[in-house]
Protein backbone atom coordinates (compact mmCIF):
# COMPACT_ATOMS: atom_id res chain seq x y z
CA UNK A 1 31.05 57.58 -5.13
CA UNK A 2 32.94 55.23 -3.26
CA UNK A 3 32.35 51.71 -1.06
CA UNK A 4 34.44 51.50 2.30
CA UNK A 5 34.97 48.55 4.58
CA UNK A 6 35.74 50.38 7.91
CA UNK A 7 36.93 47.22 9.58
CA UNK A 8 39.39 46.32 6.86
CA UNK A 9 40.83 49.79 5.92
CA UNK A 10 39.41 49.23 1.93
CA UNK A 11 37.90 51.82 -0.45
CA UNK A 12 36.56 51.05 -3.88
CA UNK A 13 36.45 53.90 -6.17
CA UNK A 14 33.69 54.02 -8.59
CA UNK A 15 34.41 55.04 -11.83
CA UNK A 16 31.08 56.04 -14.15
CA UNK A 17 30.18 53.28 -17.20
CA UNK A 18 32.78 51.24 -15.71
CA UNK A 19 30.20 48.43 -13.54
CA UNK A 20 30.08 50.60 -10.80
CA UNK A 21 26.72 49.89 -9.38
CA UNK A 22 27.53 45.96 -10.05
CA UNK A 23 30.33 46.27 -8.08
CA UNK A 24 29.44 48.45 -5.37
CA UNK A 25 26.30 46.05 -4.53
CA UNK A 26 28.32 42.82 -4.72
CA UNK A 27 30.32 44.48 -2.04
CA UNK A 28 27.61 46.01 0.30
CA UNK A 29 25.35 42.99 -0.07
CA UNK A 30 28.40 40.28 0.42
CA UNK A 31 31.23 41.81 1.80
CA UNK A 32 30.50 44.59 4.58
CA UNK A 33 31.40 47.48 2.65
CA UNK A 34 29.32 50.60 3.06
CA UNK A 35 28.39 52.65 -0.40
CA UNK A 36 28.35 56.53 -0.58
CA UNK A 37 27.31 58.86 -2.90
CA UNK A 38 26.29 62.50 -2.24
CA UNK A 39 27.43 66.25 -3.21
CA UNK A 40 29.83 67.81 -0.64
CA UNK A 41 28.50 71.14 0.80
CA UNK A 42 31.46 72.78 -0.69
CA UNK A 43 30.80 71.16 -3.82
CA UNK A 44 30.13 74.46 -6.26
CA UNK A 45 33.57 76.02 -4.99
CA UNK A 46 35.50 73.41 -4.50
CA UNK A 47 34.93 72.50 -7.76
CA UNK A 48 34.32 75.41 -9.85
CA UNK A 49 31.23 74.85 -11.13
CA UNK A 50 29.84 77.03 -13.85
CA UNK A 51 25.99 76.99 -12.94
CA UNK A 52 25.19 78.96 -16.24
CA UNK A 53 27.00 76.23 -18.52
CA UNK A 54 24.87 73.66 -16.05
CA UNK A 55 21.58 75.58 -16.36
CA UNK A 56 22.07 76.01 -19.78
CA UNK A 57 22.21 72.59 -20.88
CA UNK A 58 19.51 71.69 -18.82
CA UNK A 59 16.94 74.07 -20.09
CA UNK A 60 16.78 73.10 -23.52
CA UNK A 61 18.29 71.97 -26.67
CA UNK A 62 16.18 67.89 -25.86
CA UNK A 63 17.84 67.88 -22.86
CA UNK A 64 16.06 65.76 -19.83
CA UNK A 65 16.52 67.78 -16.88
CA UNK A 66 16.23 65.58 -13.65
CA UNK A 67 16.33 66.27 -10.03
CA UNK A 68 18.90 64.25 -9.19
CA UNK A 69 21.26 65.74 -12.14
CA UNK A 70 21.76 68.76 -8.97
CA UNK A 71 22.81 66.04 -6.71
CA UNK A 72 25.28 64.35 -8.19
CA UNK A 73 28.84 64.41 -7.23
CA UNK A 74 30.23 64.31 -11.08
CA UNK A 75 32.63 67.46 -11.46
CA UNK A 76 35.20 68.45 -13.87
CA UNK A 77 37.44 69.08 -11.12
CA UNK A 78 37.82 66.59 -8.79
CA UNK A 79 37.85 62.73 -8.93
CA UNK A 80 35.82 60.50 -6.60
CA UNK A 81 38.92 59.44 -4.61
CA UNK A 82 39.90 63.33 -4.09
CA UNK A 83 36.33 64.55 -4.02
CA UNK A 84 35.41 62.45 -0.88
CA UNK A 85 38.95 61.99 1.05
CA UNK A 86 39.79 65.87 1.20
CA UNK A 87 36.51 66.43 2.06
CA UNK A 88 36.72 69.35 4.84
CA UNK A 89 33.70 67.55 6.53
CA UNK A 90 35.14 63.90 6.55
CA UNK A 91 31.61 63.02 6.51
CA UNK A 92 33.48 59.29 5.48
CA UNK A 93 36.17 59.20 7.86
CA UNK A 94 39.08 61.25 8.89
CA UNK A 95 41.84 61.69 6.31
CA UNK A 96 44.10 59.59 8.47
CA UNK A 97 42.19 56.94 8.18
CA UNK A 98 41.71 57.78 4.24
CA UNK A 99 45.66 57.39 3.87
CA UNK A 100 45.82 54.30 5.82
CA UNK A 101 43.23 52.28 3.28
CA UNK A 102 43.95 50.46 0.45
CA UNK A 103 42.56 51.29 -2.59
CA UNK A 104 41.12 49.31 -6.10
CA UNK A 105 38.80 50.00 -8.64
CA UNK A 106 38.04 48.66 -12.22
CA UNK A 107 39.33 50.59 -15.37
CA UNK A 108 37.25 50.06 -18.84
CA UNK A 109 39.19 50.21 -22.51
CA UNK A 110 38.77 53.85 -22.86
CA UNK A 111 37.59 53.58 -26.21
CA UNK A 112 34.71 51.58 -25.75
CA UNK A 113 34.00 53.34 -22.50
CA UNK A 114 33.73 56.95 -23.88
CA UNK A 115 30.73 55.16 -26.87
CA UNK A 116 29.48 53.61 -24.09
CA UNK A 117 29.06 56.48 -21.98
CA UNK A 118 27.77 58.32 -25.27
CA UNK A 119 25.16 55.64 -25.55
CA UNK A 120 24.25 55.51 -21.88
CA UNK A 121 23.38 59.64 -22.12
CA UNK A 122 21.71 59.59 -25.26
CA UNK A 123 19.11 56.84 -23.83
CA UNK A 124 18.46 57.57 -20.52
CA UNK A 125 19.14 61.40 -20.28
CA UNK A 126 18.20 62.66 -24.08
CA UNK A 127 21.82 64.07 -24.75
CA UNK A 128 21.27 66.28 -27.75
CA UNK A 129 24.52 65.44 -29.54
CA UNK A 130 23.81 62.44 -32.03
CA UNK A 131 27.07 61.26 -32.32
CA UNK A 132 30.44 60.52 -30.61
CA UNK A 133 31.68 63.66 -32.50
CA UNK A 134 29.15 65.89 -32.15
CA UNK A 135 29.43 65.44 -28.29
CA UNK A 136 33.47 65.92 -28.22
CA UNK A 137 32.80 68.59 -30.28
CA UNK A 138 30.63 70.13 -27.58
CA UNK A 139 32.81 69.35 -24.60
CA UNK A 140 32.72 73.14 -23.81
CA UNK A 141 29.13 73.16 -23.59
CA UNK A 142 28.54 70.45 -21.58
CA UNK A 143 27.39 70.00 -18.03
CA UNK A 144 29.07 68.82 -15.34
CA UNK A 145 27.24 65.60 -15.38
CA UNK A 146 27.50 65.29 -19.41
CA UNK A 147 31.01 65.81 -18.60
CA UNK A 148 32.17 63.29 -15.86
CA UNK A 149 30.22 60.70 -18.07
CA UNK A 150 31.67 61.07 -21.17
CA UNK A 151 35.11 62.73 -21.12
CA UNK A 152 36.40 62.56 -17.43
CA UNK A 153 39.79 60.42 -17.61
CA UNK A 154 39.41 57.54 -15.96
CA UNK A 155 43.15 57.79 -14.06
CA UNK A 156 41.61 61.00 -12.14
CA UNK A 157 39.64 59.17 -10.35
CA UNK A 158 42.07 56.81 -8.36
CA UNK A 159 44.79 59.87 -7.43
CA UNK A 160 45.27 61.97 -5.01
CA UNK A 161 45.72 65.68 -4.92
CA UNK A 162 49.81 65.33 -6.11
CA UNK A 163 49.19 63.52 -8.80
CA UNK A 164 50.45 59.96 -7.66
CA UNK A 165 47.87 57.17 -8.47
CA UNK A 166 46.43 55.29 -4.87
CA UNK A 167 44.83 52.36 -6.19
CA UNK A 168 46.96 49.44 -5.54
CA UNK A 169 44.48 47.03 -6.95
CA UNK A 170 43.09 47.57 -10.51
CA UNK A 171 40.91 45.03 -12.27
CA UNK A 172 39.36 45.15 -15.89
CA UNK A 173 35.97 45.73 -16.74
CA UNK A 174 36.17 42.99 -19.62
CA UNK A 175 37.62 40.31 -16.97
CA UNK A 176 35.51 41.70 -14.52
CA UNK A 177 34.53 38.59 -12.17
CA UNK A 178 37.76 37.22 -12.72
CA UNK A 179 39.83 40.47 -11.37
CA UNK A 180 37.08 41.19 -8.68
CA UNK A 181 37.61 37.50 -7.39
CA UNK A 182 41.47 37.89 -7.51
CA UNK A 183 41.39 41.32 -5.69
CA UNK A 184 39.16 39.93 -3.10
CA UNK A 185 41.07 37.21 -2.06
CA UNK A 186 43.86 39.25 -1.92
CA UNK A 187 42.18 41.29 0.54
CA UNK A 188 41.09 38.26 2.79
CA UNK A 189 37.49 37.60 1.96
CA UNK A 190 35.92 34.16 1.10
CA UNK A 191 34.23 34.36 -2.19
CA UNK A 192 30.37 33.92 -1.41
CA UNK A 193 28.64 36.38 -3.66
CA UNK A 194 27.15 34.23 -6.85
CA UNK A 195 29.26 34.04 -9.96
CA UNK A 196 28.71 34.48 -13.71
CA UNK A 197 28.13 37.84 -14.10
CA UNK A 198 28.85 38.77 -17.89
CA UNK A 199 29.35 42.03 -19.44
CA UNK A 200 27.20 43.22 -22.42
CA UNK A 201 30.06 45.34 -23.38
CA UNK A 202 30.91 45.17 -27.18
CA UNK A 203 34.10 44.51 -28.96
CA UNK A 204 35.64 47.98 -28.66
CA UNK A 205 36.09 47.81 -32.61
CA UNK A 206 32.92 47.41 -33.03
CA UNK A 207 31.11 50.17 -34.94
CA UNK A 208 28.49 51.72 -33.63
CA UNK A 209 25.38 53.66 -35.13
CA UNK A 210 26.25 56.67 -33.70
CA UNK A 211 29.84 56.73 -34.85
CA UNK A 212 30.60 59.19 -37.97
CA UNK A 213 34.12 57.68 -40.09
CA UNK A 214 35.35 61.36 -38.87
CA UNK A 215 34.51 60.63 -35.02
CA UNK A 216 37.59 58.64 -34.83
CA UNK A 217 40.17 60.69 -34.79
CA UNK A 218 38.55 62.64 -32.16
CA UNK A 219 37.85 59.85 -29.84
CA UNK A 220 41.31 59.57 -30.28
CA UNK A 221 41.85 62.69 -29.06
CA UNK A 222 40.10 62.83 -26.14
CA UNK A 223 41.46 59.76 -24.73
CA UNK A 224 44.01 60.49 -22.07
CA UNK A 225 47.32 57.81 -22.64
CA UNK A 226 47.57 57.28 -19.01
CA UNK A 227 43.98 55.85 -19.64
CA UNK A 228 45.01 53.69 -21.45
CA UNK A 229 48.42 52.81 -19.93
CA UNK A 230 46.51 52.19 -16.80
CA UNK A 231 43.87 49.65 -18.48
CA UNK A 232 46.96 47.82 -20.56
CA UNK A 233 48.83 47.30 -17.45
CA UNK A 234 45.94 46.61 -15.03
CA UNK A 235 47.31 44.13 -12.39
């Protein structure tokens, strides 16, 4: 999931519950960029997908099953950067051209991201887990979609296969117009898409409903520190 000017050289990575779709139709709509999403052909191997932990979760237990859920390019292998520049197609472009572009994206206090994405499943796809916890506690069970929701670090999505992180321009999700602005310019483009856009993201100490006193510790846990060493030093 990804948005490339062609002309300019520029790839946005999207990164799930982090104002993806915001920011990948401010770019198409205003700025020439060109949005993909779609499942590789060597998607199941390249990414060693476990179709009975998949089919599994999707035949029971309150979970929605939904057509799309089998087209989606969420993994617990590969991030979106990886996933579509080593693609042995290049249905995108040729991976020349990938390591010639410069690359941003928006990172999300990984925190409130992981509730959020907890939230997000629970109303739109009928995730059985109730809680925070319960889901953490069911990260072995959970599909591949469940998965690059709720638990897939966010850093994994901006590197490349050794490791070294490609996105030279990294803007917050809680200063989002601000950062997307700032990046923009940097890049050469006039501002002309309409400003004001405000997050509904809460306070990340916020409690939530679905949060057990116990579901701390694990969120904890499962949040990766260059996570949140990325989102601290954002630039």
């Amino acid at each position: 999931m990804v948005s490339v000017h062609h002309e300019k050289e520029l790839v946005y990575v999207m990164i799930p519950k982090n104002a993806s779709t915001y920011v990948s139709s401010i770019l198409s709509r205003y700025y020439g960029f060109r949005n993909y999403v779609f499942r590789r052909k060597d998607h199941d191997t390249a990414c060693f997908v476990d179709q009975e932990r998949n089919r599994a979760r999707t035949a029971g237990s309150g979970w929605l099953y939904r057509a799309e859920h089998e087209m989606n390019p969420l993994n617990r292998a590969l991030g979106f950067y990886r996933y579509y520049a080593e693609d042995p197609a290049e249905t995108i472009m040729p991976a020349e051209k990938w390591a010639r572009c410069r690359v941003f994206s928006f990172v999300r206090e990984p925190r409130e991201r992981l509730r959020s994405a907890h939230a997000y499943l629970r109303e739109q796809w009928a995730l059985p887990e109730e809680t925070v916890g319960d889901a953490l506690r069911a990260a072995d069970r959970l599909s591949d979609y469940e998965f690059g929701h709720l638990l897939f670090p966010q850093h994994q999505h901006l590197v490349d296969k050794t490791g070294r992180l490609v996105a030279g321009g990294l803007g917050r999700v809680e200063s989002l117009e601000e950062d997307l602005c700032r990046m923009l310019r940097s890049y050469g483009f006039e501002i002309v898409h309409p400003l004001g856009r405000r997050m509904n993201a809460a306070p990340a100490d916020r409690p939530r409903p679905s949060e057990t006193k116990k579901d701390g510790g694990r969120i904890d846990f499962w949040i990766h520190p260059l996570d949140l060493e990325m989102w601290q030093k954002k630039n």
